[in-house]
N, C-alpha and C. Protein backbone atom coordinates (compact mmCIF):
# COMPACT_ATOMS: atom_id res chain seq x y z
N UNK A 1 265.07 -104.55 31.02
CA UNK A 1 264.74 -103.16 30.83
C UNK A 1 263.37 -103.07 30.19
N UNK A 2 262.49 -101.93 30.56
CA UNK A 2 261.04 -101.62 29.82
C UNK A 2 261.21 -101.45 28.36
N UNK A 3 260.40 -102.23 27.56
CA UNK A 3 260.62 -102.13 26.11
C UNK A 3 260.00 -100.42 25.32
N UNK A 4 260.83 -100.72 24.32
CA UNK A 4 260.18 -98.87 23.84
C UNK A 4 262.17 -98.78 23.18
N UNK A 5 262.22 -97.62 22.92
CA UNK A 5 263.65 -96.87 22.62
C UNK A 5 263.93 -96.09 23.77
N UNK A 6 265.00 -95.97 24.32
CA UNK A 6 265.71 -94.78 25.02
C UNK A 6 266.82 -94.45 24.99
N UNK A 7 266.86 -93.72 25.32
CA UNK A 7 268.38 -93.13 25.30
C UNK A 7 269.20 -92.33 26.54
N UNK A 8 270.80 -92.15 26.75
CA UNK A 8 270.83 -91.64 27.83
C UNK A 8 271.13 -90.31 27.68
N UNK A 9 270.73 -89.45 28.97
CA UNK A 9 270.87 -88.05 28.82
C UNK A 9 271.63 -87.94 29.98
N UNK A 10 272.91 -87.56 29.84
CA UNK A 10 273.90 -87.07 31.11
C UNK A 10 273.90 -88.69 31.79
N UNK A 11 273.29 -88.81 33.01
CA UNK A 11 273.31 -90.42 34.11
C UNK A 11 272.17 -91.12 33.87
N UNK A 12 271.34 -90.48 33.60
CA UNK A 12 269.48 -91.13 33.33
C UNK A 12 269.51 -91.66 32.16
N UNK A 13 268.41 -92.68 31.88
CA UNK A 13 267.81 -93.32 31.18
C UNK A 13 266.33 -92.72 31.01
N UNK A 14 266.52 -92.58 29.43
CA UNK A 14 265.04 -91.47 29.13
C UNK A 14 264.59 -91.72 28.18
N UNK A 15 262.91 -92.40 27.75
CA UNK A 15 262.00 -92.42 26.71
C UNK A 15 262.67 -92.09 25.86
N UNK A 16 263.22 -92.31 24.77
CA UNK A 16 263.30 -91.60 23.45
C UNK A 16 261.78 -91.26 22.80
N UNK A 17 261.02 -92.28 22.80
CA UNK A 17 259.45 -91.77 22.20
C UNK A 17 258.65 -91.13 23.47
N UNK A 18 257.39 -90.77 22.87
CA UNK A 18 256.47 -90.37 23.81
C UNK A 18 255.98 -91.66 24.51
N UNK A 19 255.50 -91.35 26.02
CA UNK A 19 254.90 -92.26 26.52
C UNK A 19 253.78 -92.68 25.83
N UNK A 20 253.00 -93.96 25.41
CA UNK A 20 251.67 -94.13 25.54
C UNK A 20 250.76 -94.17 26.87
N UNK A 21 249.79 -93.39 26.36
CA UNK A 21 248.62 -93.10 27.59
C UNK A 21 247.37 -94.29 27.42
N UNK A 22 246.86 -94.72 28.43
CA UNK A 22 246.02 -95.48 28.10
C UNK A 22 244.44 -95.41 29.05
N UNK A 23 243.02 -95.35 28.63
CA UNK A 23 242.01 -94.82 29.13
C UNK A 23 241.70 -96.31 29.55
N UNK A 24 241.18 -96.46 30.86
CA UNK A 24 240.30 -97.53 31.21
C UNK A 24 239.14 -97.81 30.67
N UNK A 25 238.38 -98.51 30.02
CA UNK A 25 237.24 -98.50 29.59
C UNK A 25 236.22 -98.90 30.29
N UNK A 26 236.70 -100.13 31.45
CA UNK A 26 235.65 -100.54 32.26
C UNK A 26 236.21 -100.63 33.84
N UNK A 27 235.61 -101.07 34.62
CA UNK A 27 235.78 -101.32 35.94
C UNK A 27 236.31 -102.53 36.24
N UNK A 28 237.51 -102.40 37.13
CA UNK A 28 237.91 -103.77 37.10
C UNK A 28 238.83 -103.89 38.80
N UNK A 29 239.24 -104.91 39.19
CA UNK A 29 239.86 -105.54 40.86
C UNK A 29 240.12 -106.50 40.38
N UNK A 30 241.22 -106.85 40.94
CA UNK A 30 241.87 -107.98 40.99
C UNK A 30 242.75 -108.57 42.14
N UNK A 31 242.83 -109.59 42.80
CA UNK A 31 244.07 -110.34 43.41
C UNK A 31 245.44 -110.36 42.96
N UNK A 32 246.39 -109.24 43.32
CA UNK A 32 247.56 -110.07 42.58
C UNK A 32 248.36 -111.24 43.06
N UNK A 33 249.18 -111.53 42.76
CA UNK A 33 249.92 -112.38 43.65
C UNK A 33 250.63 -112.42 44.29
N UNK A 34 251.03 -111.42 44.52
CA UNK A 34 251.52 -110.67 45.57
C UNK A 34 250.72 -110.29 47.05
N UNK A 35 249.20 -110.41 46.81
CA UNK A 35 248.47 -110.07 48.09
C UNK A 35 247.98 -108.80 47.86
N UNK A 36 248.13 -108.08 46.85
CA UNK A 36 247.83 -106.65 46.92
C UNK A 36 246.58 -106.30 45.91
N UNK A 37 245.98 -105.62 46.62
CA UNK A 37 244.43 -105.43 45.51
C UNK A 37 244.49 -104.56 44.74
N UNK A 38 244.31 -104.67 43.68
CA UNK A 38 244.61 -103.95 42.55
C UNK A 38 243.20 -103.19 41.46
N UNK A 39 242.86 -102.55 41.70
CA UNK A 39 241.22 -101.55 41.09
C UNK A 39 241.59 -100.78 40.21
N UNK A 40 241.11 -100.82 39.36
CA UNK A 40 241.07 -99.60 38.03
C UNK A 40 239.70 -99.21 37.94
N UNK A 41 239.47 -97.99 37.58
CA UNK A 41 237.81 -97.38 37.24
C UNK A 41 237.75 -97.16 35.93
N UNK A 42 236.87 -96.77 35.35
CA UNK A 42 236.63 -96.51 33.85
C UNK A 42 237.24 -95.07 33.81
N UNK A 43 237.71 -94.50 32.80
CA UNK A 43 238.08 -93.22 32.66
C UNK A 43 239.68 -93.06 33.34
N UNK A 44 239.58 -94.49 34.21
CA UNK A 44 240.97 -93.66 34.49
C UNK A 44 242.71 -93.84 33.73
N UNK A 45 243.88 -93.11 33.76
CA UNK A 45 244.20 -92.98 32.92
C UNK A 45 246.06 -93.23 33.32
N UNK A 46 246.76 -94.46 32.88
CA UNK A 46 247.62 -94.96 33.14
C UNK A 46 248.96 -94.68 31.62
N UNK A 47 250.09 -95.15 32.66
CA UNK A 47 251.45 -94.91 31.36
C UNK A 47 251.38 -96.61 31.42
N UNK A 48 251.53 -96.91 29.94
CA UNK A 48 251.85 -98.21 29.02
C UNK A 48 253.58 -98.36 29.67
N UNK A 49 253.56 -99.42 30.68
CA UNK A 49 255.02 -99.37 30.58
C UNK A 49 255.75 -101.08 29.77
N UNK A 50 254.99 -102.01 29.74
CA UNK A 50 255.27 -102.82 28.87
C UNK A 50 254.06 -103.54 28.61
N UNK A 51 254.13 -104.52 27.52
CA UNK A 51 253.33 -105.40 27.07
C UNK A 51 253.70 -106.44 26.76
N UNK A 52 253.78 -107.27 28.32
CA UNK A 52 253.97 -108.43 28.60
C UNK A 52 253.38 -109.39 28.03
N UNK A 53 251.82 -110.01 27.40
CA UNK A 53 251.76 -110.46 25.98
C UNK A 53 250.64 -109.92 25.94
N UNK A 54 250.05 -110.36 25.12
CA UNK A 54 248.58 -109.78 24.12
C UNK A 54 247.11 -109.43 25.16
N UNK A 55 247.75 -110.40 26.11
CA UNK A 55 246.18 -110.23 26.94
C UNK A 55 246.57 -109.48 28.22
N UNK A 56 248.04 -109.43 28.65
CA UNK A 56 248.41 -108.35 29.99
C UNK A 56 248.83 -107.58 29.90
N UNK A 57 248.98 -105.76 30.40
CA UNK A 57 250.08 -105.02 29.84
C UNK A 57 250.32 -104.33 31.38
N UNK A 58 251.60 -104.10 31.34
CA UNK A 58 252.33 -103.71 32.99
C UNK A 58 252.28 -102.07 32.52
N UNK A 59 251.30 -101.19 33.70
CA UNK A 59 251.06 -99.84 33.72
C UNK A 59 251.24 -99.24 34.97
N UNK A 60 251.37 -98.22 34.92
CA UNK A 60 251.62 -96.99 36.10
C UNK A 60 250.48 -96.00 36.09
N UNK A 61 249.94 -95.48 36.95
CA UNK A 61 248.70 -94.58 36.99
C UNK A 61 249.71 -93.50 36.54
N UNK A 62 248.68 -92.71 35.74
CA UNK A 62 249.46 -91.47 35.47
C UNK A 62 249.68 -90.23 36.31
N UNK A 63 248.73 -90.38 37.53
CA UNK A 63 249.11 -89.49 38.16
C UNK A 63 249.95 -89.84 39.58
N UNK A 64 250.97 -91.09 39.34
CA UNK A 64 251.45 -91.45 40.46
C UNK A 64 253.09 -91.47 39.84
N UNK A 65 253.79 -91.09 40.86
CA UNK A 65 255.26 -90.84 40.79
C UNK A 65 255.77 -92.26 40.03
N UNK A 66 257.11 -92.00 39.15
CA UNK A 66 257.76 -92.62 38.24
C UNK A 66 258.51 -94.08 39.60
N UNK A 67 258.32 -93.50 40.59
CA UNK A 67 258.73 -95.01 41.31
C UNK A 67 257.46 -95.77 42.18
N UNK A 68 256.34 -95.44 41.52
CA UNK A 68 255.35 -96.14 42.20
C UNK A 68 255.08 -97.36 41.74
N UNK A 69 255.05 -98.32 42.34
CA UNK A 69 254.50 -99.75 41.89
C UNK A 69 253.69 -100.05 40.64
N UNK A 70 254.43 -100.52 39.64
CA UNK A 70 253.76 -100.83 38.37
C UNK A 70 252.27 -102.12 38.69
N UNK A 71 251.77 -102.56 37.85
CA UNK A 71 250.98 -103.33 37.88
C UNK A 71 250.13 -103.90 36.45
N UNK A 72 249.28 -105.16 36.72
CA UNK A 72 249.11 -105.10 35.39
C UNK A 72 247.64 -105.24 35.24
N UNK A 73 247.12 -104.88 33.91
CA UNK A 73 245.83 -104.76 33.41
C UNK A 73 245.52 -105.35 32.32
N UNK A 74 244.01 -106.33 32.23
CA UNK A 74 243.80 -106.49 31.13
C UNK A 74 243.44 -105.62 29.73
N UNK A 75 244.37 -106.17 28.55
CA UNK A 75 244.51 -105.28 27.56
C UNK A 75 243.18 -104.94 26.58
N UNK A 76 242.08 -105.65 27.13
CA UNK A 76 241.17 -105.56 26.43
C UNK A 76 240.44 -104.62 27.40
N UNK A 77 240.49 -104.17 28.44
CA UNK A 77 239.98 -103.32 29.33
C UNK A 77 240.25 -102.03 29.14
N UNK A 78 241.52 -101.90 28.00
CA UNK A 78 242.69 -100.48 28.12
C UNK A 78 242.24 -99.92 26.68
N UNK A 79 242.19 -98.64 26.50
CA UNK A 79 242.45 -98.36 24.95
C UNK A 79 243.44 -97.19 24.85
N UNK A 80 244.37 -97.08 23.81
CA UNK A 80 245.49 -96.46 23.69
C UNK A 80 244.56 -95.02 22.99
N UNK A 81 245.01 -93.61 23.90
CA UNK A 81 244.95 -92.44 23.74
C UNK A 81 245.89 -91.80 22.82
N UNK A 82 245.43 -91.26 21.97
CA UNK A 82 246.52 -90.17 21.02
C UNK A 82 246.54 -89.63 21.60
N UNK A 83 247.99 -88.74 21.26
CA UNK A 83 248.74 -87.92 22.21
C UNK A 83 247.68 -86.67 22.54
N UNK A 84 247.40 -86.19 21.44
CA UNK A 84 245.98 -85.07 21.66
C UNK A 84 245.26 -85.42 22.13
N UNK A 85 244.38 -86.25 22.79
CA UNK A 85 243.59 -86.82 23.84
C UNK A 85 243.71 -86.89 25.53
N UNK A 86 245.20 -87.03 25.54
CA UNK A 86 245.74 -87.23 26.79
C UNK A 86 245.12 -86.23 28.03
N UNK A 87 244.82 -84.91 27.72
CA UNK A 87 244.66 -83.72 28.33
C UNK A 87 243.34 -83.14 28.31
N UNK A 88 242.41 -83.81 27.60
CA UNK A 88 240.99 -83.59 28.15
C UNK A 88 240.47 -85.47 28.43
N UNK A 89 239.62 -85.68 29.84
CA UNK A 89 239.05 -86.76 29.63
C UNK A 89 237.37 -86.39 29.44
N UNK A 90 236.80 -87.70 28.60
CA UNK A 90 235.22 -87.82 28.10
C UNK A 90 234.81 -88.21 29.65
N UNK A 91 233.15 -87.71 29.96
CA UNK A 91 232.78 -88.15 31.07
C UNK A 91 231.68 -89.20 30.52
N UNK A 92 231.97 -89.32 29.32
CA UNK A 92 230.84 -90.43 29.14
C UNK A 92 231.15 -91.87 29.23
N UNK A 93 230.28 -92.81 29.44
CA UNK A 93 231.06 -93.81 29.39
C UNK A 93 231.69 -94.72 27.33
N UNK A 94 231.91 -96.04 27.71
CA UNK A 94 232.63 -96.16 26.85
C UNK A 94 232.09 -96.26 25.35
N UNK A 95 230.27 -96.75 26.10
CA UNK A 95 229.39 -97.37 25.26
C UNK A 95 228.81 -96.25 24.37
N UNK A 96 229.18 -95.15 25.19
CA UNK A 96 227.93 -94.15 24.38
C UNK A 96 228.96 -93.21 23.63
N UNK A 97 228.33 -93.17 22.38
CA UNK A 97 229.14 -92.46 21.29
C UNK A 97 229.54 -90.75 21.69
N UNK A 98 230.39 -90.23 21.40
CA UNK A 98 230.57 -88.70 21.95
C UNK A 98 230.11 -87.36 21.62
């Protein structure tokens, strides 16, 4: 099961906490091993669904349905959004102060 707390409501299995949101900071592709190419852009903006160890973490784009193919990203590529953040993104990049 995805790590975090949940709990059940009626038949489902549901977050007890808030999701973490997470901002891309840089540009990145990869090979998985699976055969499937895998691209993240800067700015863009994924659900934390585990943290498989320190250097990989398994995410979902945030604007893609709850059964879309997870995948994983390097964690030094990712930075964790407060919840107040989630709903406006910066168009600047990562380097330049805001």
């Amino acid at each position: 099961m995805l790590a975090g707390r949940w709990r059940l409501e009626g038949r489902q299995w549901r977050r007890a906490e808030p999701a973490v949101v997470l901002r891309a900071l840089y540009n990145y592709a990869y090979c998985a091993e699976d055969g499937r190419h895998v691209a993240m852009a800067a700015g863009e903006q994924f659900l934390l669904l585990h943290k498989a160890n320190e250097d990989w973490w398994q995410v979902r784009r945030a604007s893609e349905p709850r059964w879309a193919r997870p995948f994983f990203v390097p964690a030094t590529y990712v930075a964790e959004l407060d919840p107040g953040d989630t709903g406006r993104q910066s168009m600047l990049p990562p380097s330049q102060p805001a």
